[in-house]
Protein backbone atom coordinates (compact mmCIF):
# COMPACT_ATOMS: atom_id res chain seq x y z
CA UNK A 1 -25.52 -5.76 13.69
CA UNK A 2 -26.88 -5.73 9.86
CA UNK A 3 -24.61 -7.77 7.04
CA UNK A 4 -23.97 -4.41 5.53
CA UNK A 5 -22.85 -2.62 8.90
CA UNK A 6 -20.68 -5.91 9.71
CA UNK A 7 -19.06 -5.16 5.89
CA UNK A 8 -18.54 -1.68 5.80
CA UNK A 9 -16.69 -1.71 9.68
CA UNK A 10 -14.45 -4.73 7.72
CA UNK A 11 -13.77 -2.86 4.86
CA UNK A 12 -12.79 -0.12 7.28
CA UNK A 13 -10.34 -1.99 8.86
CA UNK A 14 -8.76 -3.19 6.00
CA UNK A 15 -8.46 0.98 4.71
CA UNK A 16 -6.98 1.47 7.92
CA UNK A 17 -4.42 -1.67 8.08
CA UNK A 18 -3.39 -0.28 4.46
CA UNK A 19 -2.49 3.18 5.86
CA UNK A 20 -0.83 1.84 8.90
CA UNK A 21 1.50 -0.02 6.07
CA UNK A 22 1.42 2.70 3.74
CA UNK A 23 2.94 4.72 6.80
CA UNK A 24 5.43 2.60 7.95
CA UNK A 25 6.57 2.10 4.24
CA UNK A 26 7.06 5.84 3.84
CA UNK A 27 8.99 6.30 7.64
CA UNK A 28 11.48 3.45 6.49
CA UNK A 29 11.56 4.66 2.98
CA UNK A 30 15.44 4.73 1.24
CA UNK A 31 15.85 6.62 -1.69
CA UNK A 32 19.44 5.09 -2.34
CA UNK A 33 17.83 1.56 -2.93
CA UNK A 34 15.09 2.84 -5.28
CA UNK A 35 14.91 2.62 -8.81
CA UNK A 36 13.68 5.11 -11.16
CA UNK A 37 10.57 4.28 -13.36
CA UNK A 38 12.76 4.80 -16.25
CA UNK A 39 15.07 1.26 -15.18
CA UNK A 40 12.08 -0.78 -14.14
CA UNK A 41 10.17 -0.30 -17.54
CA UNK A 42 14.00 -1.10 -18.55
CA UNK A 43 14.17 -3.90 -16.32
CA UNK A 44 10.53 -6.05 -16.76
CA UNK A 45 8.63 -4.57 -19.32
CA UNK A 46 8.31 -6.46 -22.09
């Protein structure tokens, strides 16, 4: 297997470990204990 093949299968894996969390972030998702953009520019911009 070629450097570049060995890369591009890691940086697949990583792409698809990010949508597995991405996923699981959006099935657990609660609106009630989010915050609006509006109160975290409030909140830590500075």
């Amino acid at each position: 297997m070629s450097i570049e093949s060995y890369e591009a299968m890691e940086e697949e894996i990583e792409d698809l470990r990010l949508t597995a969390l991405a996923l699981s972030r959006i099935q657990s998702f609660d609106p009630g204990e989010s915050i609006s953009h509006k109160e975290m520019m409030k909140k830590y911009a500075k």
